[in-house]
PDB file of N, CA and C in Angstrom:
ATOM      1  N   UNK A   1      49.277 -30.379 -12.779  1.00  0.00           N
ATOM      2  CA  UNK A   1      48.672 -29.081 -12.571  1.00  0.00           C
ATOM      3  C   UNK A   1      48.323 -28.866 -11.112  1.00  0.00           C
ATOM      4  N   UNK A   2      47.956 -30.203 -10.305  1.00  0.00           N
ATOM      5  CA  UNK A   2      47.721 -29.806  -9.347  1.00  0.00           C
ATOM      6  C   UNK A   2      48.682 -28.918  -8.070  1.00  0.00           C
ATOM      7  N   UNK A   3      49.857 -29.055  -8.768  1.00  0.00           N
ATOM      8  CA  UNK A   3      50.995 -28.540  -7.822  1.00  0.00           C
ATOM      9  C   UNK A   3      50.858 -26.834  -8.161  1.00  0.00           C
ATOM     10  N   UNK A   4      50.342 -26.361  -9.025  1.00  0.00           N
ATOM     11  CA  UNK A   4      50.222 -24.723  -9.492  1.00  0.00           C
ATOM     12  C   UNK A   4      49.211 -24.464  -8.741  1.00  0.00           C
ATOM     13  N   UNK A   5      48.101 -25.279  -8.970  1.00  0.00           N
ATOM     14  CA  UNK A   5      46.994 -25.035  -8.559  1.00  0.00           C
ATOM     15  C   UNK A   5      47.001 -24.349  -7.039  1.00  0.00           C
ATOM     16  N   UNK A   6      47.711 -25.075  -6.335  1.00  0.00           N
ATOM     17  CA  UNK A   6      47.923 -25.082  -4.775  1.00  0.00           C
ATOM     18  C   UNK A   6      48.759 -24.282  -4.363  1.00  0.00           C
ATOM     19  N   UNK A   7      49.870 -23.777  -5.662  1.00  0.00           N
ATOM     20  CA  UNK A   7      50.429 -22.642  -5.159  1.00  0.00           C
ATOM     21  C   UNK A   7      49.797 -21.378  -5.666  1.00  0.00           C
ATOM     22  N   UNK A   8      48.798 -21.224  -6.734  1.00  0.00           N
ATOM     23  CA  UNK A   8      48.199 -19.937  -6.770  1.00  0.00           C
ATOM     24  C   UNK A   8      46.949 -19.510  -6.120  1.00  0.00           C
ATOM     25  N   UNK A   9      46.466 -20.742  -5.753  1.00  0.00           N
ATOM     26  CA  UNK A   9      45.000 -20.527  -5.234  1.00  0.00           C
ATOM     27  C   UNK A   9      44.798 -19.394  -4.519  1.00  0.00           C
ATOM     28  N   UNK A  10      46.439 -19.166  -3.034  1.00  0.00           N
ATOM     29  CA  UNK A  10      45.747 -18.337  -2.141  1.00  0.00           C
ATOM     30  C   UNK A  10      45.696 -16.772  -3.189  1.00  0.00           C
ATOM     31  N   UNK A  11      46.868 -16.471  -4.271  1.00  0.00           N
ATOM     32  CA  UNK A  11      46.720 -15.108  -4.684  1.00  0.00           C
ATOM     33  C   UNK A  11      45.686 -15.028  -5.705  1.00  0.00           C
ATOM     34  N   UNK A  12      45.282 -16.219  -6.173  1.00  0.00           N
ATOM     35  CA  UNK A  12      43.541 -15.804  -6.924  1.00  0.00           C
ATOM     36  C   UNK A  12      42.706 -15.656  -6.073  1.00  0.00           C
ATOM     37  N   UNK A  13      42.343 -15.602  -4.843  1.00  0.00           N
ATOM     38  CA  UNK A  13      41.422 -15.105  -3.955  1.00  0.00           C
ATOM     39  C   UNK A  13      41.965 -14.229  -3.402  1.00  0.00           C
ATOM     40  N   UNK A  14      42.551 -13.136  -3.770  1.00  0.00           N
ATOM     41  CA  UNK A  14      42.982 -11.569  -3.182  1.00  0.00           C
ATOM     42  C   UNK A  14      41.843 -11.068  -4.463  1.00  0.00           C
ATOM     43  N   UNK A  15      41.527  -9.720  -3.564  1.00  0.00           N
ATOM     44  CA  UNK A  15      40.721  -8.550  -3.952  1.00  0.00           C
ATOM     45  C   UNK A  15      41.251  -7.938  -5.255  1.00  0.00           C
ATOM     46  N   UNK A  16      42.742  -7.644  -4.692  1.00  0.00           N
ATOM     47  CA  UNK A  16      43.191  -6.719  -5.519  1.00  0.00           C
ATOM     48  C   UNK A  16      44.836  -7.290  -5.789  1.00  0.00           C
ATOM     49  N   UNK A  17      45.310  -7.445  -6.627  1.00  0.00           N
ATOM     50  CA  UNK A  17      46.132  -8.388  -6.813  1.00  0.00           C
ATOM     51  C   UNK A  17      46.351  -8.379  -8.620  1.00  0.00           C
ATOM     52  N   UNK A  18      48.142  -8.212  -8.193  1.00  0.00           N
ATOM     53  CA  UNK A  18      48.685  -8.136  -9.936  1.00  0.00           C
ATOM     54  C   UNK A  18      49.040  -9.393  -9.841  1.00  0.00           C
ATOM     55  N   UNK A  19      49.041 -10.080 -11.266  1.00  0.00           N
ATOM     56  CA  UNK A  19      48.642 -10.848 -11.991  1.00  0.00           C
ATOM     57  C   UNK A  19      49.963 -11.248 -12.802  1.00  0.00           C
ATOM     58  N   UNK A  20      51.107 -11.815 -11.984  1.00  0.00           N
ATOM     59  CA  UNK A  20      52.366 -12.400 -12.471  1.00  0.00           C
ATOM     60  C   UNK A  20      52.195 -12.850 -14.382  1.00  0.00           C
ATOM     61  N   UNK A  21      53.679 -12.741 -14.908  1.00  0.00           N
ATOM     62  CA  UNK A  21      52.646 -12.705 -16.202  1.00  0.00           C
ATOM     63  C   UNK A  21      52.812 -15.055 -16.569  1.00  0.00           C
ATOM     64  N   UNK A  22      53.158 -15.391 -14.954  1.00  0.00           N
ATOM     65  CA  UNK A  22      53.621 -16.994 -14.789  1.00  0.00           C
ATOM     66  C   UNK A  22      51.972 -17.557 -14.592  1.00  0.00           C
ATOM     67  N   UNK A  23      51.504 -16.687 -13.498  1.00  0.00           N
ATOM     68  CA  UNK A  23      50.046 -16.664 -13.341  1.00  0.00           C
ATOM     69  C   UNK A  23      49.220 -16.492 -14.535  1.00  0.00           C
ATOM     70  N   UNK A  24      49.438 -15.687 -15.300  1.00  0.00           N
ATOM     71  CA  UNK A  24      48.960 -15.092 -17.038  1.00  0.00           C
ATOM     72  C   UNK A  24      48.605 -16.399 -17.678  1.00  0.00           C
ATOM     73  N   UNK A  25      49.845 -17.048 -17.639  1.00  0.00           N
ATOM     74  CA  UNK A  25      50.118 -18.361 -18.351  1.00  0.00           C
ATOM     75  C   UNK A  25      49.750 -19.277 -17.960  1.00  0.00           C
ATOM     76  N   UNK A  26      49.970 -19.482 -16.491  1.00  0.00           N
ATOM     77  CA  UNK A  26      48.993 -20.472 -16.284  1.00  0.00           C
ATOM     78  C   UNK A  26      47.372 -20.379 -16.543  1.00  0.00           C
ATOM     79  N   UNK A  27      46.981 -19.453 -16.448  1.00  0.00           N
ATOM     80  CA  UNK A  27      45.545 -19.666 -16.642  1.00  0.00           C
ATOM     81  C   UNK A  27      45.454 -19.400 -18.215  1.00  0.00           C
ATOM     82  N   UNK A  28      46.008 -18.540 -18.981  1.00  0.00           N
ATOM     83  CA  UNK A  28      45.701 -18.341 -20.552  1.00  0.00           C
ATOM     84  C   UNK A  28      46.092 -20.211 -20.670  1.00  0.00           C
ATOM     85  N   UNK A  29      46.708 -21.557 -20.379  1.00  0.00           N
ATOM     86  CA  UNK A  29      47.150 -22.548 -20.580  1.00  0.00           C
ATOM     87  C   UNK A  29      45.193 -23.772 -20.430  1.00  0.00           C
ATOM     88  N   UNK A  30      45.017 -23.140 -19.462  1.00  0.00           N
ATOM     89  CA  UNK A  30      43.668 -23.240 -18.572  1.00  0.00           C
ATOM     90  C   UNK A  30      42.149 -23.137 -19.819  1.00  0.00           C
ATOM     91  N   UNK A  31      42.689 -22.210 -20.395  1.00  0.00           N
ATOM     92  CA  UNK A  31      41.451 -21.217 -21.110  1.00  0.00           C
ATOM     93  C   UNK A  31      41.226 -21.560 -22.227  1.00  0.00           C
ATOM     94  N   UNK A  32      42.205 -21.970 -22.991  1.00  0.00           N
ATOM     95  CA  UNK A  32      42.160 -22.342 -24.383  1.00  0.00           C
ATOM     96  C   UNK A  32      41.354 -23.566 -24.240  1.00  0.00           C
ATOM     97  N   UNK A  33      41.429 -24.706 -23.352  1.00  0.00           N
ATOM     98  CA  UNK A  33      41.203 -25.842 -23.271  1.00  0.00           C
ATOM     99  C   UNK A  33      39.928 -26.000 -23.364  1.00  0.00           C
ATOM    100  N   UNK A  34      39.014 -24.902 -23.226  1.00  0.00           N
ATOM    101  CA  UNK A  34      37.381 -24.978 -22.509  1.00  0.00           C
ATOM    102  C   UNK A  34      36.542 -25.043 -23.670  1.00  0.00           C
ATOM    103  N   UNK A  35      35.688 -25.558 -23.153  1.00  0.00           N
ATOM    104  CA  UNK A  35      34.754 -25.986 -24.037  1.00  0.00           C
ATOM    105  C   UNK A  35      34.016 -24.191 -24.256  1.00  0.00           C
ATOM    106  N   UNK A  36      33.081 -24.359 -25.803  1.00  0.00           N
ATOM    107  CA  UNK A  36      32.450 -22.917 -25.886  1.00  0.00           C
ATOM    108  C   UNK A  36      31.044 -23.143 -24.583  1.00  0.00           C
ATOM    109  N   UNK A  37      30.636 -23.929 -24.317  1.00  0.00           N
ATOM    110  CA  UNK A  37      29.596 -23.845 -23.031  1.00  0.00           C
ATOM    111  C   UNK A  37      30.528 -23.513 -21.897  1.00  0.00           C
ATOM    112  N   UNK A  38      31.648 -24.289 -21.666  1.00  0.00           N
ATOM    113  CA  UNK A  38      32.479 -23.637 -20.700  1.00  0.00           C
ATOM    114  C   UNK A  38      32.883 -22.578 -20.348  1.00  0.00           C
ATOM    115  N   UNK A  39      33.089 -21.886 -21.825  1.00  0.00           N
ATOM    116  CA  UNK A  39      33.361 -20.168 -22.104  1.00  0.00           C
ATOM    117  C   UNK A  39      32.129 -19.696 -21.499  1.00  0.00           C
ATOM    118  N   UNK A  40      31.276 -19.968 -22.140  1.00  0.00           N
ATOM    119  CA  UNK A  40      29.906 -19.192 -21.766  1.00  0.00           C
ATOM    120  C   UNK A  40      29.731 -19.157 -20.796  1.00  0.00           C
ATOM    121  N   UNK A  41      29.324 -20.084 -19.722  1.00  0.00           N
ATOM    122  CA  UNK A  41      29.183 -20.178 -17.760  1.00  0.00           C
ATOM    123  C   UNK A  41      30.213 -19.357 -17.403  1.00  0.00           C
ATOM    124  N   UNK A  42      31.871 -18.986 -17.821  1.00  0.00           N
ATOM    125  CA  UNK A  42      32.718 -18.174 -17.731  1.00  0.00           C
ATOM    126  C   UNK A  42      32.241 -17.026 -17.785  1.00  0.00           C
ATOM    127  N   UNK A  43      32.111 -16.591 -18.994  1.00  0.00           N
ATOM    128  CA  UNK A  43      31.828 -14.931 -19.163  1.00  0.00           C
ATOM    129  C   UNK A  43      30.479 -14.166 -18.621  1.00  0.00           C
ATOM    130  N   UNK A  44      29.561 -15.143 -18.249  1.00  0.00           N
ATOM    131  CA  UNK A  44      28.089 -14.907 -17.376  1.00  0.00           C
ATOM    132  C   UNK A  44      29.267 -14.677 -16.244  1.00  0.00           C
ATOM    133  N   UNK A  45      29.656 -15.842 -15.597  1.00  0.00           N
ATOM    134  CA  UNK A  45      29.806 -15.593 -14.209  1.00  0.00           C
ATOM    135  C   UNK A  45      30.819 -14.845 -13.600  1.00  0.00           C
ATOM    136  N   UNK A  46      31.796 -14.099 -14.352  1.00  0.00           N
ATOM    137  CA  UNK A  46      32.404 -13.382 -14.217  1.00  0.00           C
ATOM    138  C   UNK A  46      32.254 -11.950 -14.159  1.00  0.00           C
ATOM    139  N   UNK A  47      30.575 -11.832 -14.770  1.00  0.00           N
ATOM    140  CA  UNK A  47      29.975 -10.334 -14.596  1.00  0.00           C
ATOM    141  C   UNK A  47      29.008 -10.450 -13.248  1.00  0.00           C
ATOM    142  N   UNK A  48      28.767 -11.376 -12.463  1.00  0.00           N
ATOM    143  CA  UNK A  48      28.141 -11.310 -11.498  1.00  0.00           C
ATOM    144  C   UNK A  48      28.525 -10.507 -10.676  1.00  0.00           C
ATOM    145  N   UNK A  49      28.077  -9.920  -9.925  1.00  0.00           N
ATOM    146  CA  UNK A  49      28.646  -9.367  -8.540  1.00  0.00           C
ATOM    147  C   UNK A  49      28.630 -10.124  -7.208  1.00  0.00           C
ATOM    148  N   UNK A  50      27.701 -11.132  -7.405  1.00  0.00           N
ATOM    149  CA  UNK A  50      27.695 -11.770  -5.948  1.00  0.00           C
ATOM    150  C   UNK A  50      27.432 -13.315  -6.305  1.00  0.00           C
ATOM    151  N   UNK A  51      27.731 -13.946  -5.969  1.00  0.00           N
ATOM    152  CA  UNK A  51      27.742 -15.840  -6.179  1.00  0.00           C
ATOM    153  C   UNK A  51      26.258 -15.804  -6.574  1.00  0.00           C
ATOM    154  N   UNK A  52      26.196 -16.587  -7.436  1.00  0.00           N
ATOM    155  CA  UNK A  52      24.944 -17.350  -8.064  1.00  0.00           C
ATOM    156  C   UNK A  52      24.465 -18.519  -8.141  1.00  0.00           C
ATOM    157  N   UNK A  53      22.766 -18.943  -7.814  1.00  0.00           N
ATOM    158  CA  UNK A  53      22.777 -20.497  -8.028  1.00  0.00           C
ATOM    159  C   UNK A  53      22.560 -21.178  -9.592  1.00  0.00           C
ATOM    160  N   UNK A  54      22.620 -22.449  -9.451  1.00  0.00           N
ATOM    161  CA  UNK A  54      22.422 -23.102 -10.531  1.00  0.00           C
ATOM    162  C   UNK A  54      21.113 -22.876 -11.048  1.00  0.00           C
ATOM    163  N   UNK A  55      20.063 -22.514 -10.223  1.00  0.00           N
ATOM    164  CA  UNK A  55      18.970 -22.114 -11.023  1.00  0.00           C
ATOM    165  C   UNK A  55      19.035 -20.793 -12.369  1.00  0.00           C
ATOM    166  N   UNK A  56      19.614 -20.387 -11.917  1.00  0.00           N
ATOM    167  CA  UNK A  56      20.214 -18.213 -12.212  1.00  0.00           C
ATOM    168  C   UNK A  56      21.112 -18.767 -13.311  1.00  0.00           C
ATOM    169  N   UNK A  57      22.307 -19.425 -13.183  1.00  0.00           N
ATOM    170  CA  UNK A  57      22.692 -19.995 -14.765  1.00  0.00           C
ATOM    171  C   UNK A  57      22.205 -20.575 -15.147  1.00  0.00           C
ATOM    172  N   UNK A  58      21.210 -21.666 -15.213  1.00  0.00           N
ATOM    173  CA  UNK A  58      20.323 -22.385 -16.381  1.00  0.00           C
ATOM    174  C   UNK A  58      19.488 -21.384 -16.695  1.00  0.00           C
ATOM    175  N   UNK A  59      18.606 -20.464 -15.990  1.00  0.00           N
ATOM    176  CA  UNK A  59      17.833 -19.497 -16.550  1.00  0.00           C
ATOM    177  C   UNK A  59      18.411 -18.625 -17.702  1.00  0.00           C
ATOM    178  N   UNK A  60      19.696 -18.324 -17.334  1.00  0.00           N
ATOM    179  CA  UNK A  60      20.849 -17.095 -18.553  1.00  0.00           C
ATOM    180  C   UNK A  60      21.293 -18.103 -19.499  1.00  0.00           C
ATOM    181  N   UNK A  61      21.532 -18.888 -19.554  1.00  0.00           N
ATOM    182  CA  UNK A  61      22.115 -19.815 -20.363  1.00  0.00           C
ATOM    183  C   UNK A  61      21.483 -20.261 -21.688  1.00  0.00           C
ATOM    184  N   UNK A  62      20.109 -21.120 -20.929  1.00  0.00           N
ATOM    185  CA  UNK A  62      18.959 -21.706 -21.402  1.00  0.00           C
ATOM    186  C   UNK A  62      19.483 -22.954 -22.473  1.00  0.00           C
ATOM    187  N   UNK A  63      20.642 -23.749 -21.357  1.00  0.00           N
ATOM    188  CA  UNK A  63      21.091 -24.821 -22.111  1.00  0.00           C
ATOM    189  C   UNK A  63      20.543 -25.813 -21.406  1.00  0.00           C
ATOM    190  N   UNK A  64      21.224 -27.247 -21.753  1.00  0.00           N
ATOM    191  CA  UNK A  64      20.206 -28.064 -20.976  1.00  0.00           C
ATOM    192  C   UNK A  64      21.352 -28.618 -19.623  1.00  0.00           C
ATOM    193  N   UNK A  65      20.307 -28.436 -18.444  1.00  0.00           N
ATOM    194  CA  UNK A  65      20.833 -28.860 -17.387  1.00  0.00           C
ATOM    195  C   UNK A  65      22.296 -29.682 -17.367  1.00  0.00           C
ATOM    196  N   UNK A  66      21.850 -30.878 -18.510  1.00  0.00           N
ATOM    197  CA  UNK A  66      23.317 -31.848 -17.850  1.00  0.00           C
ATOM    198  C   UNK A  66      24.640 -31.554 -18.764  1.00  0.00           C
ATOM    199  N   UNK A  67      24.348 -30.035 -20.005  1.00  0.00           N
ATOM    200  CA  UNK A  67      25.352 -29.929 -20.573  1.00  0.00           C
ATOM    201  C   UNK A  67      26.190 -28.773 -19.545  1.00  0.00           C
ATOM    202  N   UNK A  68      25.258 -27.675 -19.014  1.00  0.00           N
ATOM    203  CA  UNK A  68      25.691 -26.854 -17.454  1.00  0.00           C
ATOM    204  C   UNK A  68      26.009 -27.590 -17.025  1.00  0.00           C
ATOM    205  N   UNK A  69      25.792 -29.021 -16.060  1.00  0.00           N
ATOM    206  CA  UNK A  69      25.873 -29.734 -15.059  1.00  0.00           C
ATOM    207  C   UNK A  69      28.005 -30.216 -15.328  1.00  0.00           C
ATOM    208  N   UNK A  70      27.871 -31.079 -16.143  1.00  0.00           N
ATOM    209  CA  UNK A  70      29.145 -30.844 -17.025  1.00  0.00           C
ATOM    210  C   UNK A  70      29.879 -29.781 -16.931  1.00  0.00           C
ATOM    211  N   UNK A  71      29.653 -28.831 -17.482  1.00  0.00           N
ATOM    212  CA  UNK A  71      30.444 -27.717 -17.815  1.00  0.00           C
ATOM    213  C   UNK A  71      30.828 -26.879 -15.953  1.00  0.00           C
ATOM    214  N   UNK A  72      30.118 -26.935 -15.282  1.00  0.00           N
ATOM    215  CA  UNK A  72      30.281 -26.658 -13.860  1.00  0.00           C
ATOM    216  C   UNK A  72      31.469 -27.451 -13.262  1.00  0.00           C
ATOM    217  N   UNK A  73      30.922 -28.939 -13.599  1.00  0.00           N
ATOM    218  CA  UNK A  73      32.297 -29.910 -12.596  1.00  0.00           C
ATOM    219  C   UNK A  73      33.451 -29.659 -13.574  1.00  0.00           C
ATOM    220  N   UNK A  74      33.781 -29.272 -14.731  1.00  0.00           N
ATOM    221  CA  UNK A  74      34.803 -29.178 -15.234  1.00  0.00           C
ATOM    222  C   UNK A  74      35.613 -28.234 -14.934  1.00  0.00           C
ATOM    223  N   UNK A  75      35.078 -27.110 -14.761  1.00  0.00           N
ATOM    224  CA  UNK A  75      35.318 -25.664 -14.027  1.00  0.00           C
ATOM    225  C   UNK A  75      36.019 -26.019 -12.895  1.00  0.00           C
ATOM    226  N   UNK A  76      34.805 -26.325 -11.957  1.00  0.00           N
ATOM    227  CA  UNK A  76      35.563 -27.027 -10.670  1.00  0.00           C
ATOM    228  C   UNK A  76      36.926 -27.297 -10.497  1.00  0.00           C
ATOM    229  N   UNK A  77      36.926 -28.456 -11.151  1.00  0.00           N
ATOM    230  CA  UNK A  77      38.126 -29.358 -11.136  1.00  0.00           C
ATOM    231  C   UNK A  77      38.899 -28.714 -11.521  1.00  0.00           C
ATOM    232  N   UNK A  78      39.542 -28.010 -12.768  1.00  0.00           N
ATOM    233  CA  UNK A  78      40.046 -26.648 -12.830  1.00  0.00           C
ATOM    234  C   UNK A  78      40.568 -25.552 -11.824  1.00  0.00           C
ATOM    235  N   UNK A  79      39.624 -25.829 -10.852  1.00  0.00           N
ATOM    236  CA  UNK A  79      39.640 -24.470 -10.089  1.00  0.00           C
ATOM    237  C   UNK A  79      39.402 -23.359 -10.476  1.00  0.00           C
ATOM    238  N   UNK A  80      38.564 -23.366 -11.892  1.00  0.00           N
ATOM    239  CA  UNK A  80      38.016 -21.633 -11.748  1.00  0.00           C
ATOM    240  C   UNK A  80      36.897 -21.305 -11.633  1.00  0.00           C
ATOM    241  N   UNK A  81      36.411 -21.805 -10.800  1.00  0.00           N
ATOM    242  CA  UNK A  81      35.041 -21.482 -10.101  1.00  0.00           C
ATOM    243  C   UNK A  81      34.908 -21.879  -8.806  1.00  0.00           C
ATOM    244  N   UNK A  82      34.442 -21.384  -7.692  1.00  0.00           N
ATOM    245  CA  UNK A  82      34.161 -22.059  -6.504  1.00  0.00           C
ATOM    246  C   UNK A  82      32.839 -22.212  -6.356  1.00  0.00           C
ATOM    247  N   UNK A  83      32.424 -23.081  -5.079  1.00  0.00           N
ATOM    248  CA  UNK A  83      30.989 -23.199  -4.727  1.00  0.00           C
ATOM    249  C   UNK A  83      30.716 -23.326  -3.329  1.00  0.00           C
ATOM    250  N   UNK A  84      29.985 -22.390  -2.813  1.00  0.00           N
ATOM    251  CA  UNK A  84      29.640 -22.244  -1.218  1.00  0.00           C
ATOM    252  C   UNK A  84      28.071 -22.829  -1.172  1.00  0.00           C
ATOM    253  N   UNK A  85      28.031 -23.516  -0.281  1.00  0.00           N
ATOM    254  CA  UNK A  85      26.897 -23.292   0.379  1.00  0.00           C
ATOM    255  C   UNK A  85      26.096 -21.929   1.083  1.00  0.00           C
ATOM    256  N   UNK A  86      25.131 -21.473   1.070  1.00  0.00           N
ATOM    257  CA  UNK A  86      24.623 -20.403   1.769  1.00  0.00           C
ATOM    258  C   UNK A  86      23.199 -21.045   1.769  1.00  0.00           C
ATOM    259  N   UNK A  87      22.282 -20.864   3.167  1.00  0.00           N
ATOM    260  CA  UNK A  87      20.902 -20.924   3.111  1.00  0.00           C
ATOM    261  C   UNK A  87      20.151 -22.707   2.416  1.00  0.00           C
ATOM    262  N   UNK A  88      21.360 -23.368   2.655  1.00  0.00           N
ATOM    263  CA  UNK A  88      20.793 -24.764   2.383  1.00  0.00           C
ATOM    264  C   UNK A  88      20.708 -24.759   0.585  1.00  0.00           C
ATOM    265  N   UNK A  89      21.293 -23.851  -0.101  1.00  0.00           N
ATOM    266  CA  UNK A  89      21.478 -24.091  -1.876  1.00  0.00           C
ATOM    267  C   UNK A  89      23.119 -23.843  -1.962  1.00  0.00           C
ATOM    268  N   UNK A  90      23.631 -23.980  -2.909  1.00  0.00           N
ATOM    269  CA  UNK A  90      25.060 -24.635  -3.477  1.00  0.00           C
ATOM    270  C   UNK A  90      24.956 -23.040  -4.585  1.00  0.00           C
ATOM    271  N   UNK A  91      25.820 -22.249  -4.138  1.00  0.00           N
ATOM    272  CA  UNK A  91      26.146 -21.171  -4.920  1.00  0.00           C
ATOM    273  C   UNK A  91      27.908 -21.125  -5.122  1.00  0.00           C
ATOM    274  N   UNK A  92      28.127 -20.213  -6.862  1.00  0.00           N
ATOM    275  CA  UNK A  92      29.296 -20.326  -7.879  1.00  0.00           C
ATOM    276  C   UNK A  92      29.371 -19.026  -8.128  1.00  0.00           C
ATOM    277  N   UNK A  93      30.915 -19.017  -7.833  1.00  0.00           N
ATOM    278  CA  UNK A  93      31.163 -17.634  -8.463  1.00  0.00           C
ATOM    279  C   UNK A  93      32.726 -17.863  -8.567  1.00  0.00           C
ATOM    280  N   UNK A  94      33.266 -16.813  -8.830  1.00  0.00           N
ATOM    281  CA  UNK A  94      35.121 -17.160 -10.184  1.00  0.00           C
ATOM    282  C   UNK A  94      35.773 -15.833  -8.600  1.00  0.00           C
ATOM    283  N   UNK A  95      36.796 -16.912  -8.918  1.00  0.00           N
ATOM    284  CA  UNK A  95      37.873 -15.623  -7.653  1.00  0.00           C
ATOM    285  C   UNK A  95      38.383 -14.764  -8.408  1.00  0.00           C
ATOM    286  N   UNK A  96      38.594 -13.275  -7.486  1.00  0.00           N
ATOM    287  CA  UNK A  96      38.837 -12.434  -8.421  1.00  0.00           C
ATOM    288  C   UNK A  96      40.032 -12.788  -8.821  1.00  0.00           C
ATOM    289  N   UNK A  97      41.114 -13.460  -8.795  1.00  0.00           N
ATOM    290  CA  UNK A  97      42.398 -13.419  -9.169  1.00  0.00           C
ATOM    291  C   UNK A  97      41.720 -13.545 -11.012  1.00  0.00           C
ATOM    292  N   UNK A  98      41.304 -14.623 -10.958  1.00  0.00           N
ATOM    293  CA  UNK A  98      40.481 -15.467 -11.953  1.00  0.00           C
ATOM    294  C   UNK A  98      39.580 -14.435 -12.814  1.00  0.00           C
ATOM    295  N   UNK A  99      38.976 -13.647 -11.864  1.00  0.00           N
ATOM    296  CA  UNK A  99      37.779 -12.666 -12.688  1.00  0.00           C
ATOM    297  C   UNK A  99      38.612 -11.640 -13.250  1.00  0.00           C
ATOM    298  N   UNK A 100      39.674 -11.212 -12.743  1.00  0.00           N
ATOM    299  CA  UNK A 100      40.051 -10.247 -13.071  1.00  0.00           C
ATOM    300  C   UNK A 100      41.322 -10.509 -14.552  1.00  0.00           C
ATOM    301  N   UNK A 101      41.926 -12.127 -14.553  1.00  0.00           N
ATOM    302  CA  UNK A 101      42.230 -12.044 -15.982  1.00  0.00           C
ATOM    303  C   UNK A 101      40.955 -12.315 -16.714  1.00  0.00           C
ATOM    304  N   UNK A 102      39.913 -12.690 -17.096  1.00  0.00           N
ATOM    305  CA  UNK A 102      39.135 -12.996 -17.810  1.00  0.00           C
ATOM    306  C   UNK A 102      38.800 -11.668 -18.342  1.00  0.00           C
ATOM    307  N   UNK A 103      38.821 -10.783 -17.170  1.00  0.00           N
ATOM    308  CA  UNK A 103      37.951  -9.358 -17.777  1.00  0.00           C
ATOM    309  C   UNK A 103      39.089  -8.903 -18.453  1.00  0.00           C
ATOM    310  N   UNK A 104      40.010  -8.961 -18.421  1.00  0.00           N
ATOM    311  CA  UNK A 104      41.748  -8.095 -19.309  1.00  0.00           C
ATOM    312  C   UNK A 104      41.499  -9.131 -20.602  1.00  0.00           C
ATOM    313  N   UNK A 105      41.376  -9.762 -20.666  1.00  0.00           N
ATOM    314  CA  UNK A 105      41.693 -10.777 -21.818  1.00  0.00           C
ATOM    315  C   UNK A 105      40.742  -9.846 -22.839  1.00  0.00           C
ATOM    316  N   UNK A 106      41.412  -9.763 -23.976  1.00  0.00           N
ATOM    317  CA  UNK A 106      40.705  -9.471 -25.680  1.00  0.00           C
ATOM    318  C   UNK A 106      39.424 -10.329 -25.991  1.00  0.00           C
ATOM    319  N   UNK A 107      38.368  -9.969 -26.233  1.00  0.00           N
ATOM    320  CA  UNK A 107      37.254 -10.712 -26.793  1.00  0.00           C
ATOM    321  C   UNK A 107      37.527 -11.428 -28.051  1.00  0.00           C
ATOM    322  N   UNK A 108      36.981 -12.523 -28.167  1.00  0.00           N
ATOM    323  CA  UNK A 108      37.212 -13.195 -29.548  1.00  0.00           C
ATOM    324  C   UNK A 108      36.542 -12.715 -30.543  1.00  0.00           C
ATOM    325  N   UNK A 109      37.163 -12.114 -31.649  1.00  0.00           N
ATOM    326  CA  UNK A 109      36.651 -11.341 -32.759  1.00  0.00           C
ATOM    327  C   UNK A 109      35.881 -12.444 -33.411  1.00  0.00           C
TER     328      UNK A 109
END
């Protein structure tokens, strides 16, 4: 995976950007795999508007730290989430390539 990874990264961090249906697949391949806490940190953080800290998802969540803690590095590693530093705290938020299939995708009935 890591060889996709490295070739889609730069067009999941475009603004505005169609969504190959190879890209589709790779991430619908991505999605199925996730845990339902995984889903969940997903669909919070994909309605954010601006990067969030780990305090701000354990508060929305109200799971316990090391099952978030988990569910974050898994993301990671994945690549569908990033994490910046700003102001000396560690903030997460989903590239839009990323945000923007999550939001097209059908809700699970």
């Amino acid at each position: 995976m890591s060889r996709h990874r490295l070739a889609i990264t730069p067009f999941l961090n475009c603004e505005s950007l169609f969504l190959s249906e190879d890209i589709k697949s790779l991430l619908h391949h991505q999605f199925i795999r996730l845990s339902d806490i995984e889903k969940d940190v997903m669909s919070w953080l994909v309605n954010q508007p601006k990067p969030v800290s780990l305090s701000q998802l354990l508060d929305h969540l109200q799971l316990s730290p090391s099952a978030v803690l988990n569910a974050m590095q898994s993301l990671a590693r994945r690549s569908l989430i990033e994490k910046q530093e700003q102001d000396h705290q560690t903030l997460f938020s989903v590239a839009p390539g990323v945000k923007q299939y999550v939001k097209t995708q059908p809700s699970p009935s």
